[in-house]
N, C-alpha and C. Protein backbone atom coordinates (compact mmCIF):
# COMPACT_ATOMS: atom_id res chain seq x y z
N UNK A 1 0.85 -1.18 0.00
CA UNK A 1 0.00 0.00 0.00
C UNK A 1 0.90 1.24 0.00
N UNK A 2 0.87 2.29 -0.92
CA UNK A 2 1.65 3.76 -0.51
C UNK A 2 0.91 4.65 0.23
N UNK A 3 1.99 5.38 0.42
CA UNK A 3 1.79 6.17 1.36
C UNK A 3 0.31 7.29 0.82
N UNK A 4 0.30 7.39 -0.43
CA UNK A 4 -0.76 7.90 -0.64
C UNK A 4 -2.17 7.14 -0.43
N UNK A 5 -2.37 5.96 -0.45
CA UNK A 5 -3.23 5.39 0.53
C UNK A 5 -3.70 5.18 1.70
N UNK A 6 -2.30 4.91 2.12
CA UNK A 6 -2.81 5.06 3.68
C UNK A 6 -3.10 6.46 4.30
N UNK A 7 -2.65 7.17 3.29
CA UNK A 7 -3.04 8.80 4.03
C UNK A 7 -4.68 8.83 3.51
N UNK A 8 -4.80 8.32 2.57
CA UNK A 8 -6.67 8.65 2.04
C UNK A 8 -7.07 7.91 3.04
N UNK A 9 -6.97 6.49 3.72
CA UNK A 9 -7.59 5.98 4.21
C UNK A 9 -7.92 6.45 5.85
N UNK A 10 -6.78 7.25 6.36
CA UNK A 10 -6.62 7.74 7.61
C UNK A 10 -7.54 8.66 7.33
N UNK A 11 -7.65 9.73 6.22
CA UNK A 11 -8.79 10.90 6.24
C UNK A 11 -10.05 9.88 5.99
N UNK A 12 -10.11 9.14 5.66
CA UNK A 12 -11.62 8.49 5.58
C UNK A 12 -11.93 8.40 7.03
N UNK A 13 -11.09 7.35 7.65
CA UNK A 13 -11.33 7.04 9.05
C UNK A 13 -11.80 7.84 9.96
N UNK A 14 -11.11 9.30 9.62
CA UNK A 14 -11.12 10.62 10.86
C UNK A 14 -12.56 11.02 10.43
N UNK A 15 -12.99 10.83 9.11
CA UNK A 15 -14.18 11.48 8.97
C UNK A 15 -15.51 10.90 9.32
N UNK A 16 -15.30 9.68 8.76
CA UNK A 16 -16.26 8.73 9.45
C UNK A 16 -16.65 8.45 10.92
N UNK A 17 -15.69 8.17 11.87
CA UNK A 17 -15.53 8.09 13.21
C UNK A 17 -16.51 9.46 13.99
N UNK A 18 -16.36 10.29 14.08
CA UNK A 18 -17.06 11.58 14.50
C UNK A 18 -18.17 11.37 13.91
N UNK A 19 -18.89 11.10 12.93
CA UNK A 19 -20.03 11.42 12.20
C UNK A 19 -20.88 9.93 13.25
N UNK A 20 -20.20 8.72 13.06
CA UNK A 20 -20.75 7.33 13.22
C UNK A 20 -21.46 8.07 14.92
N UNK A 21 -20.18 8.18 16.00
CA UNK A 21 -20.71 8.43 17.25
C UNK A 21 -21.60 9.70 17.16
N UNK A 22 -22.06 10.68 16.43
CA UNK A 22 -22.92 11.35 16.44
C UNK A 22 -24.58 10.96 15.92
N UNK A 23 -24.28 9.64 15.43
CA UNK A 23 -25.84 9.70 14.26
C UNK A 23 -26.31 8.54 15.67
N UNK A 24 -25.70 7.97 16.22
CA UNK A 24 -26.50 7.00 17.66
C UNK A 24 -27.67 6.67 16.96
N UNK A 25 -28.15 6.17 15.75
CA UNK A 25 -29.21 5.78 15.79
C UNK A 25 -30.24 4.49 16.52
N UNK A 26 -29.16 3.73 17.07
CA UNK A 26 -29.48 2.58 17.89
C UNK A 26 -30.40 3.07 18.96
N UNK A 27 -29.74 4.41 19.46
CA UNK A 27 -30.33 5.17 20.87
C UNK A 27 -31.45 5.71 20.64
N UNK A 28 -32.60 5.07 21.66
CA UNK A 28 -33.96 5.31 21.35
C UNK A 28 -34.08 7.20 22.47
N UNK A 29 -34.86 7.65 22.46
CA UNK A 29 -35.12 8.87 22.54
C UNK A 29 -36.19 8.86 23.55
N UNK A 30 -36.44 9.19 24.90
CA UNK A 30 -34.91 10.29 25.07
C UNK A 30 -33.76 9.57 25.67
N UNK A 31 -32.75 10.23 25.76
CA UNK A 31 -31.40 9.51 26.07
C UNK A 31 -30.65 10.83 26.84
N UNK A 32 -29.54 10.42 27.77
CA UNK A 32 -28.71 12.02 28.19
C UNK A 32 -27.62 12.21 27.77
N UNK A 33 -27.23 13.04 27.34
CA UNK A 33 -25.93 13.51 26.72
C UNK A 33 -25.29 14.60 27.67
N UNK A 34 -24.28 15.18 27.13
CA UNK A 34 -23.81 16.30 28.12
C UNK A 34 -23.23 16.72 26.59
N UNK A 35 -23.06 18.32 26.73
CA UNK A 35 -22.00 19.23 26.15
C UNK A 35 -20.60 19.11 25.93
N UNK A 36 -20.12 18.61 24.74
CA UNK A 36 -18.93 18.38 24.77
C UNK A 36 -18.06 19.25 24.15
N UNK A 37 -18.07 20.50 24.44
CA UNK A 37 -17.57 21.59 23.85
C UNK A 37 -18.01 22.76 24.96
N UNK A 38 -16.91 24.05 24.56
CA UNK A 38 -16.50 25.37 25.88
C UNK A 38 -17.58 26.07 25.33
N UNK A 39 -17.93 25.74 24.00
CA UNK A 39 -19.45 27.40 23.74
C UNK A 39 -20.20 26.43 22.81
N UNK A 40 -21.70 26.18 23.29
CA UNK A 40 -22.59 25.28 21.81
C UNK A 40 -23.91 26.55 22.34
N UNK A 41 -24.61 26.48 20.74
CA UNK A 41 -25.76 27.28 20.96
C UNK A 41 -26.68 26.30 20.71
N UNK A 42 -27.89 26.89 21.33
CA UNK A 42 -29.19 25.87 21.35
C UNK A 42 -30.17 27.31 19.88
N UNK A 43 -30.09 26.63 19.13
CA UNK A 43 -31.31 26.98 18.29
C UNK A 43 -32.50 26.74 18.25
N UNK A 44 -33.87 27.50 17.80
CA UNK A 44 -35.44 27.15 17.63
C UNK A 44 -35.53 26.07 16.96
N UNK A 45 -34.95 25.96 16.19
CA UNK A 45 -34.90 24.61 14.95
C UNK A 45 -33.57 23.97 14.71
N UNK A 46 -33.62 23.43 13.94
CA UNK A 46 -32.56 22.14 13.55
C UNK A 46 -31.74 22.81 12.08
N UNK A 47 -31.13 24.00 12.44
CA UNK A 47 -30.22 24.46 11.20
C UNK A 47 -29.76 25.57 11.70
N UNK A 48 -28.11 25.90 11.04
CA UNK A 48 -27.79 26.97 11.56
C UNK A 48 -28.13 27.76 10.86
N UNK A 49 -29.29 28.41 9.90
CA UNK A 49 -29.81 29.32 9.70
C UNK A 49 -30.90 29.97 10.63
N UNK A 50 -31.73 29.29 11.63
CA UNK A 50 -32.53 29.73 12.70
C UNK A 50 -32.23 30.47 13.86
N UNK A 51 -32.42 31.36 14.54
CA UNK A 51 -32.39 31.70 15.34
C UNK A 51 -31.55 31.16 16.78
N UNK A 52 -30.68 32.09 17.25
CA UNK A 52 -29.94 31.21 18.63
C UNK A 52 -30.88 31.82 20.10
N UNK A 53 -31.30 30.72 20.83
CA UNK A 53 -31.74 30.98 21.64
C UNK A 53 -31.02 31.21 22.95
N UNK A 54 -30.05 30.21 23.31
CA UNK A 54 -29.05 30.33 24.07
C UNK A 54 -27.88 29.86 23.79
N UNK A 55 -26.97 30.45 24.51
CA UNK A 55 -25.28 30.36 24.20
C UNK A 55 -24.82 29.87 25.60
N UNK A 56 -24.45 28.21 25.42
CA UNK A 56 -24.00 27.64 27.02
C UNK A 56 -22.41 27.37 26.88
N UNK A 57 -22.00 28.34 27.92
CA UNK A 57 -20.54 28.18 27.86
C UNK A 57 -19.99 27.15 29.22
N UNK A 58 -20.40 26.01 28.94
CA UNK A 58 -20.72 25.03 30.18
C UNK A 58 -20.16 23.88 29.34
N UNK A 59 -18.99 23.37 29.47
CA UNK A 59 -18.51 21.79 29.00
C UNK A 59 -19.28 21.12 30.07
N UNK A 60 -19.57 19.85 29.91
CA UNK A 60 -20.17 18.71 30.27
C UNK A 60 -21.35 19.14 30.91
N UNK A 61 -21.98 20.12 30.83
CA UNK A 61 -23.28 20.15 31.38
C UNK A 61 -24.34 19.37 30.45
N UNK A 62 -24.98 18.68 31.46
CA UNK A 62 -26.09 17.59 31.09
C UNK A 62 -27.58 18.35 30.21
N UNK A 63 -27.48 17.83 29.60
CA UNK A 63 -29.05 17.39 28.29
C UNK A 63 -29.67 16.47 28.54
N UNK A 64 -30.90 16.65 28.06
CA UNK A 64 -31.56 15.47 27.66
C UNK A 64 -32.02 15.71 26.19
N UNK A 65 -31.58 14.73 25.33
CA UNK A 65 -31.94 14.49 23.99
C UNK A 65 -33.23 13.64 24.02
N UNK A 66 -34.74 14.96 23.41
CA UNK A 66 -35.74 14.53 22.89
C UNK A 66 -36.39 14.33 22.06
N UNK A 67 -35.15 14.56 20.67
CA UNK A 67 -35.66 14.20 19.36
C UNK A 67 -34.22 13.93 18.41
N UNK A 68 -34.42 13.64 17.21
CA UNK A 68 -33.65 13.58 16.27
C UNK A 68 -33.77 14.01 15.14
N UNK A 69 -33.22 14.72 14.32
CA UNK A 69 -33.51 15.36 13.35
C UNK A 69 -32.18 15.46 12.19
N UNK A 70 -31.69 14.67 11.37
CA UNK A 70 -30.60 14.33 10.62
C UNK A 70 -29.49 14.74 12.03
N UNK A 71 -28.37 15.66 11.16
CA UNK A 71 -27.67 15.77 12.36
C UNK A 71 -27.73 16.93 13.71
N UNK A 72 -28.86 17.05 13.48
CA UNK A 72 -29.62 18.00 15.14
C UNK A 72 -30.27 17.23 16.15
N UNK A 73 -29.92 17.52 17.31
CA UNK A 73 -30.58 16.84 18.95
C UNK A 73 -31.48 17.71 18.82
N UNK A 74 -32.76 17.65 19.62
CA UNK A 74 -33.54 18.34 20.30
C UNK A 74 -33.74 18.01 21.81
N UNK A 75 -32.64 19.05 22.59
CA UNK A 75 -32.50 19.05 23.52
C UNK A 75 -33.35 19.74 24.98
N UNK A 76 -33.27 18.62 26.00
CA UNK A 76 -33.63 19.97 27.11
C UNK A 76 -32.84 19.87 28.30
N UNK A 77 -32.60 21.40 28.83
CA UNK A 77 -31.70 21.55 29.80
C UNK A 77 -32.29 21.52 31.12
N UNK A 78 -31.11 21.43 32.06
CA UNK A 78 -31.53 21.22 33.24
C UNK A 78 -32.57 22.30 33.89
N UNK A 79 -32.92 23.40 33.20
CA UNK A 79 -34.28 24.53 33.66
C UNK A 79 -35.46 24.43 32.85
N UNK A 80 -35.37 23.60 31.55
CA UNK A 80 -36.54 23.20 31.60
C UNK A 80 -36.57 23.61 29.71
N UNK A 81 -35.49 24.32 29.28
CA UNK A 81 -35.15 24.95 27.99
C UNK A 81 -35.22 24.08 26.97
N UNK A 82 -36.17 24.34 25.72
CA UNK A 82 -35.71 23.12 25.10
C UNK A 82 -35.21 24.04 23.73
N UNK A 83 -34.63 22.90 22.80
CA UNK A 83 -34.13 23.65 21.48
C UNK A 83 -33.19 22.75 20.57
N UNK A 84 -32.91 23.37 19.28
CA UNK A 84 -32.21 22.33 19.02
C UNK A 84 -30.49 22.82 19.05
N UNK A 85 -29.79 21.42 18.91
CA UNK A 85 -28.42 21.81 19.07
C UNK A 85 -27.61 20.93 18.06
N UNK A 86 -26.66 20.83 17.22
CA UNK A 86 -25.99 20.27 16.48
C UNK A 86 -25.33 18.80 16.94
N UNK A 87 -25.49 18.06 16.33
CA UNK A 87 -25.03 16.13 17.27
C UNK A 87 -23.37 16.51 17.36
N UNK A 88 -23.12 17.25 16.30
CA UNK A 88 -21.41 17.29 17.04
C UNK A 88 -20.73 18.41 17.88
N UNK A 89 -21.85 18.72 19.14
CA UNK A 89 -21.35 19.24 20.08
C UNK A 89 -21.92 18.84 21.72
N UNK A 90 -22.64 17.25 21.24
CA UNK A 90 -22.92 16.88 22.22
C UNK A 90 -22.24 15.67 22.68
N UNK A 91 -22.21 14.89 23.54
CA UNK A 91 -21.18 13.58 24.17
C UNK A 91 -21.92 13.27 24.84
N UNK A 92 -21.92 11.61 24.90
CA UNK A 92 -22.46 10.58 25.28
C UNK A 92 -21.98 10.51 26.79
N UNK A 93 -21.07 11.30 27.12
CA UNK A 93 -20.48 11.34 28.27
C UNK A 93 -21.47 12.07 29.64
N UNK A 94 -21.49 10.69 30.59
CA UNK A 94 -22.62 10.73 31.42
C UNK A 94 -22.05 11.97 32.54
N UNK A 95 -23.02 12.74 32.81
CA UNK A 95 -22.75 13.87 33.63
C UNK A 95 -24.11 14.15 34.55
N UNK A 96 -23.86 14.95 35.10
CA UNK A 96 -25.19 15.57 35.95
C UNK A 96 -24.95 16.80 36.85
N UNK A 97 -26.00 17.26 37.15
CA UNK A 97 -26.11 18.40 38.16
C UNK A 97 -26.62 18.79 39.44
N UNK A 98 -26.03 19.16 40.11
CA UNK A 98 -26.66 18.96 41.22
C UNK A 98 -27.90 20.26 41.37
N UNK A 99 -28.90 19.75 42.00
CA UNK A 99 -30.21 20.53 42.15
C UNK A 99 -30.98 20.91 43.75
N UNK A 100 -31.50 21.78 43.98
CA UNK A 100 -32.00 21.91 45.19
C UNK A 100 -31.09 22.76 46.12
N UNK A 101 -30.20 22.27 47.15
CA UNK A 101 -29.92 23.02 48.11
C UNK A 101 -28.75 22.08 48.22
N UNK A 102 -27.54 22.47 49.14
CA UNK A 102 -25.86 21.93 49.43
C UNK A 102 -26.22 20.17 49.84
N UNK A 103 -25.70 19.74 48.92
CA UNK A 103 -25.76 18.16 48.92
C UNK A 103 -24.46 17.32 49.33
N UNK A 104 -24.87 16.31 50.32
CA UNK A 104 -23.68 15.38 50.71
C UNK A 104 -23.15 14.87 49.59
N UNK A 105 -21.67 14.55 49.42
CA UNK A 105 -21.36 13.34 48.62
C UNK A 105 -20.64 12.43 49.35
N UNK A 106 -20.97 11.55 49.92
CA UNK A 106 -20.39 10.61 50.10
C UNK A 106 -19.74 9.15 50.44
N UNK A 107 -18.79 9.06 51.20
CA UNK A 107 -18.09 7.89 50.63
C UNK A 107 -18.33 6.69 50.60
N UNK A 108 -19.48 6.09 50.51
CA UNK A 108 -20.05 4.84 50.26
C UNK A 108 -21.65 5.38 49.86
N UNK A 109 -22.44 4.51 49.21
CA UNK A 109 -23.55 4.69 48.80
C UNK A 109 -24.78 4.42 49.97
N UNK A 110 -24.70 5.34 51.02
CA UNK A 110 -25.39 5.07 51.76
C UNK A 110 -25.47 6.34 52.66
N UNK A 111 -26.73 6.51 53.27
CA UNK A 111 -27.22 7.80 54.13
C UNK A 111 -26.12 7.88 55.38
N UNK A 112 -25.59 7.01 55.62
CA UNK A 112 -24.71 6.34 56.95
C UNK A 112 -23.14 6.68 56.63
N UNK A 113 -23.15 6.74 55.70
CA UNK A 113 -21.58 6.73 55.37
C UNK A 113 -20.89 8.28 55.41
N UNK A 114 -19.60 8.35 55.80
CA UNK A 114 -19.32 9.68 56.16
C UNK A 114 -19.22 10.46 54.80
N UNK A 115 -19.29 11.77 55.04
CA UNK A 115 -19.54 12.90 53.74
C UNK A 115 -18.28 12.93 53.15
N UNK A 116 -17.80 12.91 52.20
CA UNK A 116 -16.67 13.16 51.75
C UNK A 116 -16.29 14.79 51.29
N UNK A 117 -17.13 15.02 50.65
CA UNK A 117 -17.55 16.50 50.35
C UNK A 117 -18.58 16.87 50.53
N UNK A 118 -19.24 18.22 49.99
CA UNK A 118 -20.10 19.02 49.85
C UNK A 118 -20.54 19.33 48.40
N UNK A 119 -21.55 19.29 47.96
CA UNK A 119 -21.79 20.00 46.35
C UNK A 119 -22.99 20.80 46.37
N UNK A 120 -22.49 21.92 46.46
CA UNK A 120 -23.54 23.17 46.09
C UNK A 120 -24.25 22.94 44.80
N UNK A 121 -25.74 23.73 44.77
CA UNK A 121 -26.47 23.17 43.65
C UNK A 121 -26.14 24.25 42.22
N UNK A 122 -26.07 23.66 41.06
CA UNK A 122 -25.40 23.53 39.80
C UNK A 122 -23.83 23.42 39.60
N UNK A 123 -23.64 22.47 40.83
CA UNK A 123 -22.15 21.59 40.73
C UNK A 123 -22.85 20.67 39.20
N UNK A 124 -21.80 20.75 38.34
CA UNK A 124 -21.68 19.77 37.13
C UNK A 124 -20.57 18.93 37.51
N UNK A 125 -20.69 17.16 37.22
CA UNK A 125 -19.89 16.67 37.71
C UNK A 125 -19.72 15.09 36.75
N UNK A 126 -19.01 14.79 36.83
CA UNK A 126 -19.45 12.77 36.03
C UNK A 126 -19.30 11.82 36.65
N UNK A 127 -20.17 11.20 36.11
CA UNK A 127 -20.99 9.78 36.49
C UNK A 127 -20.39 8.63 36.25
N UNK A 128 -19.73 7.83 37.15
CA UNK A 128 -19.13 6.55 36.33
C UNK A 128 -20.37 5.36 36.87
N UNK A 129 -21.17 5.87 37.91
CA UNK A 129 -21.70 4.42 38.34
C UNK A 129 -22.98 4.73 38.83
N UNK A 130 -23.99 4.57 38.63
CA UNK A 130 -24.93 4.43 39.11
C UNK A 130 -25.85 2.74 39.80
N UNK A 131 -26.11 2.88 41.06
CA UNK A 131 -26.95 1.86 41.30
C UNK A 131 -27.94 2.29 42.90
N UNK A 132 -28.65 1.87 42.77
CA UNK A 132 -29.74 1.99 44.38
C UNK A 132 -30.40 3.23 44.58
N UNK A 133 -30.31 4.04 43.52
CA UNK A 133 -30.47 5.52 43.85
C UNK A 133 -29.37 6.17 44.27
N UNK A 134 -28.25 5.71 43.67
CA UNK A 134 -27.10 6.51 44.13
C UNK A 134 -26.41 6.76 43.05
N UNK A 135 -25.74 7.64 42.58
CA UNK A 135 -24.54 7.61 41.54
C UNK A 135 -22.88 8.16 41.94
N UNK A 136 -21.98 7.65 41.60
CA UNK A 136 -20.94 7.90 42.36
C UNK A 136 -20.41 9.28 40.93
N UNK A 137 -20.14 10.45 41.87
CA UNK A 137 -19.99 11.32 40.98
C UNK A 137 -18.63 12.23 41.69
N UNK A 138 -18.58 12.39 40.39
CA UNK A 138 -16.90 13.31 40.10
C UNK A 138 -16.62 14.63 39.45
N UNK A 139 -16.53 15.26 40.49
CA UNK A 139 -16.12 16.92 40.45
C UNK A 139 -14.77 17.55 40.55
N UNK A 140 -14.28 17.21 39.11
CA UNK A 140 -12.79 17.50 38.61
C UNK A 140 -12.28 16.85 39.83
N UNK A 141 -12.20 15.32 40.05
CA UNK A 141 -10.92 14.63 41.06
C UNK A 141 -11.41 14.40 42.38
N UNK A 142 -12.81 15.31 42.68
CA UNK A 142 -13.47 14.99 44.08
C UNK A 142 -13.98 13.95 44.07
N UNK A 143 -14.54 12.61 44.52
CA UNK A 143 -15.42 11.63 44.12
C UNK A 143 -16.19 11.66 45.38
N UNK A 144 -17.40 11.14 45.32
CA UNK A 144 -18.39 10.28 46.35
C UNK A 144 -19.63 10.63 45.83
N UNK A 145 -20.75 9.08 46.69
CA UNK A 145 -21.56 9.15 46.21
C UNK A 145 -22.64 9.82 46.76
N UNK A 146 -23.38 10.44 45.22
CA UNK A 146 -25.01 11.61 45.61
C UNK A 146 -25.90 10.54 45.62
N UNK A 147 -26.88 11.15 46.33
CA UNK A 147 -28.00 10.38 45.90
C UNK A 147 -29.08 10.81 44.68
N UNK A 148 -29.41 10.11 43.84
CA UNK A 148 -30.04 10.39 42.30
C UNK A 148 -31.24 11.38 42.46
N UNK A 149 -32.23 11.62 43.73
CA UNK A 149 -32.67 12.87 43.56
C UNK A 149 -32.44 13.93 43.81
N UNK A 150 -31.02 14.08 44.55
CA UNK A 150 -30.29 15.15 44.25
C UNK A 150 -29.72 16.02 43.16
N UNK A 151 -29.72 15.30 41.99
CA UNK A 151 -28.84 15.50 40.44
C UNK A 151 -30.10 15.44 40.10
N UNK A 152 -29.71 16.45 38.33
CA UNK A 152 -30.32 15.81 37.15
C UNK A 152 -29.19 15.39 36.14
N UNK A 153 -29.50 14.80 35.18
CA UNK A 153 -28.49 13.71 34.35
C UNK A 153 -28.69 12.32 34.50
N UNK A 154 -27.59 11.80 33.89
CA UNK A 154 -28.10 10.48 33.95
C UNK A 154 -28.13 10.01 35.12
């Protein structure tokens, strides 16, 4: 194979790869995503010719994807916002937020277990585990577990 092949084939790969994890068509609706990018706008519709409704300068803050529309989500945010947003600025990457008033996190999944931290509400944070009503969540390197009606996200 030359080198001029394997270079076409590497740009095939790079192009394909991004597009494949954006089209999720397997994923039935709704599903949660988070923001995978420092600035995405939420539009009225599904094109960047429409109108921007909001401008979230929030990496990993949690969505919920409630529609599909070629390559547009129709998203809603944790206040209740809905709109659409482009599939390649969202990530499958499980996140959440904390809601209500200063929430325990901690270190075992249980009301009993000592606090490890504190998370004030619209701490954004990720999710590696959820089970019992608990999810063990991570705030840049802090870990312990919330309890699930504390957050929204997955």
């Amino acid at each position: 194979m030359t080198s001029r092949h394997i270079f076409a084939a590497a740009v095939l790969m790079a192009s394909v790869g991004p597009a494949a994890a954006q089209s999720q068509p397997d994923v039935e609706v709704p599903y949660w995503a988070s923001i995978s990018v420092d600035k995405a706008r939420m539009r009225k519709g599904p094109s960047p010719d429409v109108p921007v409704m909001w401008e979230y300068r929030r990496k990993d803050l949690p969505v919920k994807v409630i529609a599909r529309h070629e390559n547009w989500r129709k998203v809603e945010d944790p206040d209740g916002a809905q709109g659409w947003m482009a599939a390649r600025l969202l990530s499958r990457t499980r996140t959440a937020i904390v809601t209500g008033e200063i929430r325990p996190m901690r270190e075992d999944a249980s009301v009993s277990a000592a606090i490890a931290y504190r998370a004030e509400p619209g701490v954004v944070g990720r999710i590696s585990d959820c089970r019992n009503g608990w999810c063990l969540f991570d705030v840049k390197g802090r870990k312990g577990w919330i309890q699930t009606d504390h957050i929204w996200g997955d």
